[in-house]
N, C-alpha and C. Protein backbone atom coordinates (compact mmCIF):
# COMPACT_ATOMS: atom_id res chain seq x y z
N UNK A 1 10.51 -8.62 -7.80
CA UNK A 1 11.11 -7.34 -8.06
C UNK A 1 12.22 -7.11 -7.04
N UNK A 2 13.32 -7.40 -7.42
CA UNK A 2 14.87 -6.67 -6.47
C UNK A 2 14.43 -5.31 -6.08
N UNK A 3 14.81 -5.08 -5.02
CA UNK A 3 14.98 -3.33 -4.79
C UNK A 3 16.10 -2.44 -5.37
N UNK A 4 15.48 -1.84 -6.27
CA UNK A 4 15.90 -0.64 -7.15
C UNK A 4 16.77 0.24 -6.24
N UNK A 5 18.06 0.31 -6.54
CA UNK A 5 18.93 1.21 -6.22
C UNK A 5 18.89 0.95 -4.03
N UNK A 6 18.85 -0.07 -3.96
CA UNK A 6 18.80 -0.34 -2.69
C UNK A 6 19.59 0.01 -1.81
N UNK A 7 21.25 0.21 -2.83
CA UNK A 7 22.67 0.16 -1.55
C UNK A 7 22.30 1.39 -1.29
N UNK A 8 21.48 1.97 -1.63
CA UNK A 8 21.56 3.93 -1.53
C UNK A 8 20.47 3.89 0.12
N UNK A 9 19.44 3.30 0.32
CA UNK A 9 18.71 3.20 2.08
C UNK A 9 19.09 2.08 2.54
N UNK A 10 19.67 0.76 1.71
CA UNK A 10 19.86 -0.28 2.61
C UNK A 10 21.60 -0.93 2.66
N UNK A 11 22.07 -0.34 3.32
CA UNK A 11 23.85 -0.19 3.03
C UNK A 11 24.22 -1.90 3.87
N UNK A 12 25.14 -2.25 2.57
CA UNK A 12 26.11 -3.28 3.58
C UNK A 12 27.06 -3.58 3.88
N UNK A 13 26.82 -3.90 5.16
CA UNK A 13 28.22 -3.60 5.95
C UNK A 13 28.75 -5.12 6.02
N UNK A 14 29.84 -5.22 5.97
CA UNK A 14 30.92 -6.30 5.56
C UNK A 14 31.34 -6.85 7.43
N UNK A 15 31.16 -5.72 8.46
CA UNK A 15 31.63 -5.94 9.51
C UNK A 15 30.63 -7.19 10.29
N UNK A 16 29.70 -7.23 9.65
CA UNK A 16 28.40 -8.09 10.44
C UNK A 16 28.39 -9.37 9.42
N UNK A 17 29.16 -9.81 9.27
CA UNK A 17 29.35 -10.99 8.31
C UNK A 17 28.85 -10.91 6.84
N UNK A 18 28.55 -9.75 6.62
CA UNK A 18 27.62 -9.28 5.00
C UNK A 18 26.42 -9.67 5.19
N UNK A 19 25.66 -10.44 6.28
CA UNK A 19 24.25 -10.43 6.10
C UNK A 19 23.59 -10.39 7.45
N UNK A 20 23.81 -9.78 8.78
CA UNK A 20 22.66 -9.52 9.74
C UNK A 20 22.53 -8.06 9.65
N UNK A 21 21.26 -7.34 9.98
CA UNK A 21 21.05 -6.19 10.63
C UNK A 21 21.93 -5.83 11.58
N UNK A 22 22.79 -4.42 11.05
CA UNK A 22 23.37 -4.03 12.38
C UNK A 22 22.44 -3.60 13.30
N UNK A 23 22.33 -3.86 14.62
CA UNK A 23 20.83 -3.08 15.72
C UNK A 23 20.77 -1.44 15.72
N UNK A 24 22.14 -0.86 15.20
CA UNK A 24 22.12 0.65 15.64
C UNK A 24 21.12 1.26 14.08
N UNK A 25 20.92 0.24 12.91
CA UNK A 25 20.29 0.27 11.75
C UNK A 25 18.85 0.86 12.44
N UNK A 26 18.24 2.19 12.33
CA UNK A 26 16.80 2.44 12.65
C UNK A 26 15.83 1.43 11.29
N UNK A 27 14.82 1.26 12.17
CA UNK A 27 13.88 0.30 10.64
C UNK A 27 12.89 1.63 10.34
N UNK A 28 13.04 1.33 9.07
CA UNK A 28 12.03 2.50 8.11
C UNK A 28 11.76 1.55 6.73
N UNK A 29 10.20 1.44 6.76
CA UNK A 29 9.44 0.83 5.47
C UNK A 29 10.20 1.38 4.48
N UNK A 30 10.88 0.12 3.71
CA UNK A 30 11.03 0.22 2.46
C UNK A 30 10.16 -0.56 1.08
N UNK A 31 10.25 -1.12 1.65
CA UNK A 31 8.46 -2.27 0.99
C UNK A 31 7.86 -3.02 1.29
N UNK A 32 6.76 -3.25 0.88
CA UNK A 32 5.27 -4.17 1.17
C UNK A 32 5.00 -5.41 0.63
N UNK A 33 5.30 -6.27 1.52
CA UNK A 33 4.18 -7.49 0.82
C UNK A 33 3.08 -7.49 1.08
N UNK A 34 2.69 -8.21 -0.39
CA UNK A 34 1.19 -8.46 -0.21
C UNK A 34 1.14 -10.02 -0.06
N UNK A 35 0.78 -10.65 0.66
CA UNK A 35 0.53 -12.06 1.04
C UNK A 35 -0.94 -12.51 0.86
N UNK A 36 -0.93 -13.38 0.06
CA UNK A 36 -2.41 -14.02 0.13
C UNK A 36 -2.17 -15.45 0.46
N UNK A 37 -3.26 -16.17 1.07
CA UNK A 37 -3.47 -17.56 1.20
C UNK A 37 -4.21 -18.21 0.11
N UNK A 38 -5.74 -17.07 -0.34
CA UNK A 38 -6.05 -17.37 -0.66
C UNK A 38 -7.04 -16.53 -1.50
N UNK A 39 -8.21 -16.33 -2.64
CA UNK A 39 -8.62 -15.43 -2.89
C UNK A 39 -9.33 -14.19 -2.15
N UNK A 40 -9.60 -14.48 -1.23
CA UNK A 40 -10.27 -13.89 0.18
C UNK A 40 -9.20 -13.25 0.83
N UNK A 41 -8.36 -13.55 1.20
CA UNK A 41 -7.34 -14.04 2.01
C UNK A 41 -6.50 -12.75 2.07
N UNK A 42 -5.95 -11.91 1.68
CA UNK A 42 -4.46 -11.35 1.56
C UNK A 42 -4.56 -10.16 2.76
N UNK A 43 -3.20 -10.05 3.03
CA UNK A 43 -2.68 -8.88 4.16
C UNK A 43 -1.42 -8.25 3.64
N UNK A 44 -1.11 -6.99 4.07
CA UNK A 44 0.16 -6.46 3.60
C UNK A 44 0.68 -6.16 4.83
N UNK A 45 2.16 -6.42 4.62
CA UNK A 45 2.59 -6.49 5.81
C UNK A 45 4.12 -5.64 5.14
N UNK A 46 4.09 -4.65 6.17
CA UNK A 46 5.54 -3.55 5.76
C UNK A 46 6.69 -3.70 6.09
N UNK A 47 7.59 -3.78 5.76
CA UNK A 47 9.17 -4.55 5.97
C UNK A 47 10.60 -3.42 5.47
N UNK A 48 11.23 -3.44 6.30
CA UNK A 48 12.47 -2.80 5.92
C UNK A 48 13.61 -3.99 5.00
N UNK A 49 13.88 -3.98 3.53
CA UNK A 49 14.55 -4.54 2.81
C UNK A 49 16.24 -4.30 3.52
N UNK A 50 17.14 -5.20 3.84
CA UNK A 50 18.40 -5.62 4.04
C UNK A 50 19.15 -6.05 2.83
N UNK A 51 20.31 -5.89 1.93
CA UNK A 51 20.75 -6.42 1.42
C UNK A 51 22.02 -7.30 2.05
N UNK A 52 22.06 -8.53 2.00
CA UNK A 52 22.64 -9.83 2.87
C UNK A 52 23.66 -9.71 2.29
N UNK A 53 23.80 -9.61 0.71
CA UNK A 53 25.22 -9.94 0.17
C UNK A 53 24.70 -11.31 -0.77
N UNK A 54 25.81 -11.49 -1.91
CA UNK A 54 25.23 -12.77 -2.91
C UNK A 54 25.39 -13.68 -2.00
N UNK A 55 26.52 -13.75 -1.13
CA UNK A 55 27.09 -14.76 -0.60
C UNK A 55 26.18 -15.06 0.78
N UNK A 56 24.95 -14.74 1.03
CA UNK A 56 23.97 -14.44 2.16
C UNK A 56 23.61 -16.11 2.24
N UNK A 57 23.78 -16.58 3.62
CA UNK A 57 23.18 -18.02 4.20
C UNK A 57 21.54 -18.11 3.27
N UNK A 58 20.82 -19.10 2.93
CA UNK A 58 19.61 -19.34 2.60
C UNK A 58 19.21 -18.92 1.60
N UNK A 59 17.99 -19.16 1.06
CA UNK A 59 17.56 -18.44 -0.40
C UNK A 59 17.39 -17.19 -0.65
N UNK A 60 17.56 -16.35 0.26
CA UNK A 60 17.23 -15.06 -0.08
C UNK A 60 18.42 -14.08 0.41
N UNK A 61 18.36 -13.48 -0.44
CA UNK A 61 19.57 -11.89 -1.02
C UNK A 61 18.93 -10.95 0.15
N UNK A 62 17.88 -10.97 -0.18
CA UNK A 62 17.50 -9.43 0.80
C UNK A 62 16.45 -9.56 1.99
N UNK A 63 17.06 -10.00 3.14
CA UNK A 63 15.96 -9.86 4.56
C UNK A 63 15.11 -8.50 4.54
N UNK A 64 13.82 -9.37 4.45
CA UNK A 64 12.96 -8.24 5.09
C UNK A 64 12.31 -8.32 6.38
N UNK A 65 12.86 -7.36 7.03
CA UNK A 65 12.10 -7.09 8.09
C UNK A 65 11.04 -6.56 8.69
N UNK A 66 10.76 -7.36 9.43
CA UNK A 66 9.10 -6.27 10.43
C UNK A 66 9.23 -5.52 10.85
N UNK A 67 8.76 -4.02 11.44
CA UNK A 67 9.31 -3.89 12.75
C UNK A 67 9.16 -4.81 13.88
N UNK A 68 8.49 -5.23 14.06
CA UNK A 68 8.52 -6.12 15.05
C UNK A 68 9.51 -6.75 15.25
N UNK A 69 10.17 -7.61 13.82
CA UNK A 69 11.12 -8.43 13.74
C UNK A 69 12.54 -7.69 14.29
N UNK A 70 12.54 -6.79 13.45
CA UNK A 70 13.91 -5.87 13.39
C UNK A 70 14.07 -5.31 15.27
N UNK A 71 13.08 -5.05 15.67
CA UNK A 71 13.12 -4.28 17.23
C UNK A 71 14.01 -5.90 17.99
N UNK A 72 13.16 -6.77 18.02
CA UNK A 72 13.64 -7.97 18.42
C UNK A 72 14.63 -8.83 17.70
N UNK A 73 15.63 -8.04 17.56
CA UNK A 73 17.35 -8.53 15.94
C UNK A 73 17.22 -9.90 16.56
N UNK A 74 16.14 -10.53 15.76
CA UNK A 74 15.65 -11.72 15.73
C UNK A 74 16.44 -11.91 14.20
N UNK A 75 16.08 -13.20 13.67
CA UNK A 75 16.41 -13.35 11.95
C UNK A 75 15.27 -13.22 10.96
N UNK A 76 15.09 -12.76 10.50
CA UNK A 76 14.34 -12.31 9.22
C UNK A 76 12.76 -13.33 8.91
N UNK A 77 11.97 -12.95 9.02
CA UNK A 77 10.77 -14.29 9.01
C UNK A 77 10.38 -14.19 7.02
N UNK A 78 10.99 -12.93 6.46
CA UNK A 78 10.84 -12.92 4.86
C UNK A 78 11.85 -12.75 4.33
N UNK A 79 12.64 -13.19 3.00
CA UNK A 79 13.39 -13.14 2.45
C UNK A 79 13.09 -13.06 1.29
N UNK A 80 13.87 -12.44 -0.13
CA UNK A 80 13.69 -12.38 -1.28
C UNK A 80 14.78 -12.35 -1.94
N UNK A 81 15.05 -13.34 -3.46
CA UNK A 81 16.10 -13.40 -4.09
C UNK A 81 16.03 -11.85 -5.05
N UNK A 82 16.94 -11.46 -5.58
CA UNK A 82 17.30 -10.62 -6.80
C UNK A 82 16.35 -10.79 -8.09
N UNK A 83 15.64 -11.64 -8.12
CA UNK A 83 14.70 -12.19 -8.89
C UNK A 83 13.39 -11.63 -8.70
N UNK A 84 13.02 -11.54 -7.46
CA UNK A 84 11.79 -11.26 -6.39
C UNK A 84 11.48 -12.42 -6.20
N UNK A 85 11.63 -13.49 -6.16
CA UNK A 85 10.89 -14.84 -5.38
C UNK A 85 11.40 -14.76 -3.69
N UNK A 86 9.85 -14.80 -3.39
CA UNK A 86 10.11 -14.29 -1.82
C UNK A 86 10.08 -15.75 -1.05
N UNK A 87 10.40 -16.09 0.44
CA UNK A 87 10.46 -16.92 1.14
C UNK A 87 10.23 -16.76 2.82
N UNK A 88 9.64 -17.36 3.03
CA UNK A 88 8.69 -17.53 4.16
C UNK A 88 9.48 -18.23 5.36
N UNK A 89 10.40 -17.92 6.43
CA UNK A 89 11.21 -18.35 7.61
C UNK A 89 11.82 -19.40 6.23
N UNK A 90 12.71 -19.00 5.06
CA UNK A 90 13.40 -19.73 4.51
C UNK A 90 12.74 -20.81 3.95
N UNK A 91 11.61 -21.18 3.62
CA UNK A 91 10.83 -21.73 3.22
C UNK A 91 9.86 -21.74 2.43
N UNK A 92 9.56 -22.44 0.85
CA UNK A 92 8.88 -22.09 0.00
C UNK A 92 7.26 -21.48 0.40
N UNK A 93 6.93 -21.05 0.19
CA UNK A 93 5.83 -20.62 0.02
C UNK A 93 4.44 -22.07 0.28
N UNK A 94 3.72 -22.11 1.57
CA UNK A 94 2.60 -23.00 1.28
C UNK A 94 1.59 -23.50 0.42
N UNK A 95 1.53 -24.38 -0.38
CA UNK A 95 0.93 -24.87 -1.70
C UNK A 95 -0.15 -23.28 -1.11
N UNK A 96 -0.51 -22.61 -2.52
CA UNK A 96 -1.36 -21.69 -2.79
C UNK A 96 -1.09 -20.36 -2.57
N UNK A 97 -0.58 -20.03 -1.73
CA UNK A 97 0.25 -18.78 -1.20
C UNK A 97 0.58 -18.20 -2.21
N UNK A 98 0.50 -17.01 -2.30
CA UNK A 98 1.46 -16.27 -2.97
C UNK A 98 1.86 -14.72 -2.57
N UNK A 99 2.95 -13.91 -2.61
CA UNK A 99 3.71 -13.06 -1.98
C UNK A 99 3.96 -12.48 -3.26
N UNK A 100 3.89 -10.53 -3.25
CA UNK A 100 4.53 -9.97 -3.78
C UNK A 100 5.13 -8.68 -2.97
N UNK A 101 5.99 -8.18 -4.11
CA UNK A 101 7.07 -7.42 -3.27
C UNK A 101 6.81 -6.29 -3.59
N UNK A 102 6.63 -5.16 -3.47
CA UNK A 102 6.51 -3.37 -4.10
C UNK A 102 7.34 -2.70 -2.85
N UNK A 103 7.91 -2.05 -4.04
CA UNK A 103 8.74 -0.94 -3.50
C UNK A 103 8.15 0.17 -2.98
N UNK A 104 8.20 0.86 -1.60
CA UNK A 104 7.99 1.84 -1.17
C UNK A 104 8.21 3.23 -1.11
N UNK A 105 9.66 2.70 -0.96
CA UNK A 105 10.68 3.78 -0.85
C UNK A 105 12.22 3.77 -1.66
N UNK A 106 11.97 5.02 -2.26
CA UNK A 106 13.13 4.94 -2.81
C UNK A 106 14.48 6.46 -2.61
């Protein structure tokens, strides 16, 4: 699932190459993954959605951030295409894994 009407909380700015977090950006949950390993398994973990730009380095359109991540303008440990196929430090998903995306905030 892309984020619905995104440029409206997650604006991009062209001055930061079209795809890092500017730092003066406050992070505020815009959506949740749900991550499982396995049937037992799953955690949700809350992330502020970035839109990178089409032209964004790696498989994914829209960095999501932690707070954690975002406090430390580290690079993005989740990513998601326009599609919703999400990615893991740029990296498919571990045989079984699976990730979904819900919108929080709109």
């Amino acid at each position: 699932m892309a984020p619905m009407g995104s440029e409206a909380f997650v604006p991009h700015d062209e001055s930061v190459e079209g795809y890092e977090r500017p730092s003066s950006m406050p992070w505020f949950v815009t959506h949740r993954i749900v991550y499982s390993r396995g049937p037992n398994e799953s955690e949700s973990i809350e992330v502020m959605a970035w839109d990178r730009g089409a032209d964004a380095p790696g498989p994914g359109r829209y960095a999501l951030y932690t707070q954690e991540n975002a406090a430390a303008e580290s690079v993005p440990e989740w990513t998601m295409n326009a599609e919703g196929r999400v990615w893991l430090r740029n990296e498919a998903l571990p045989g079984g894994a699976t990730a979904t995306v819900e919108q929080v905030w709109a």
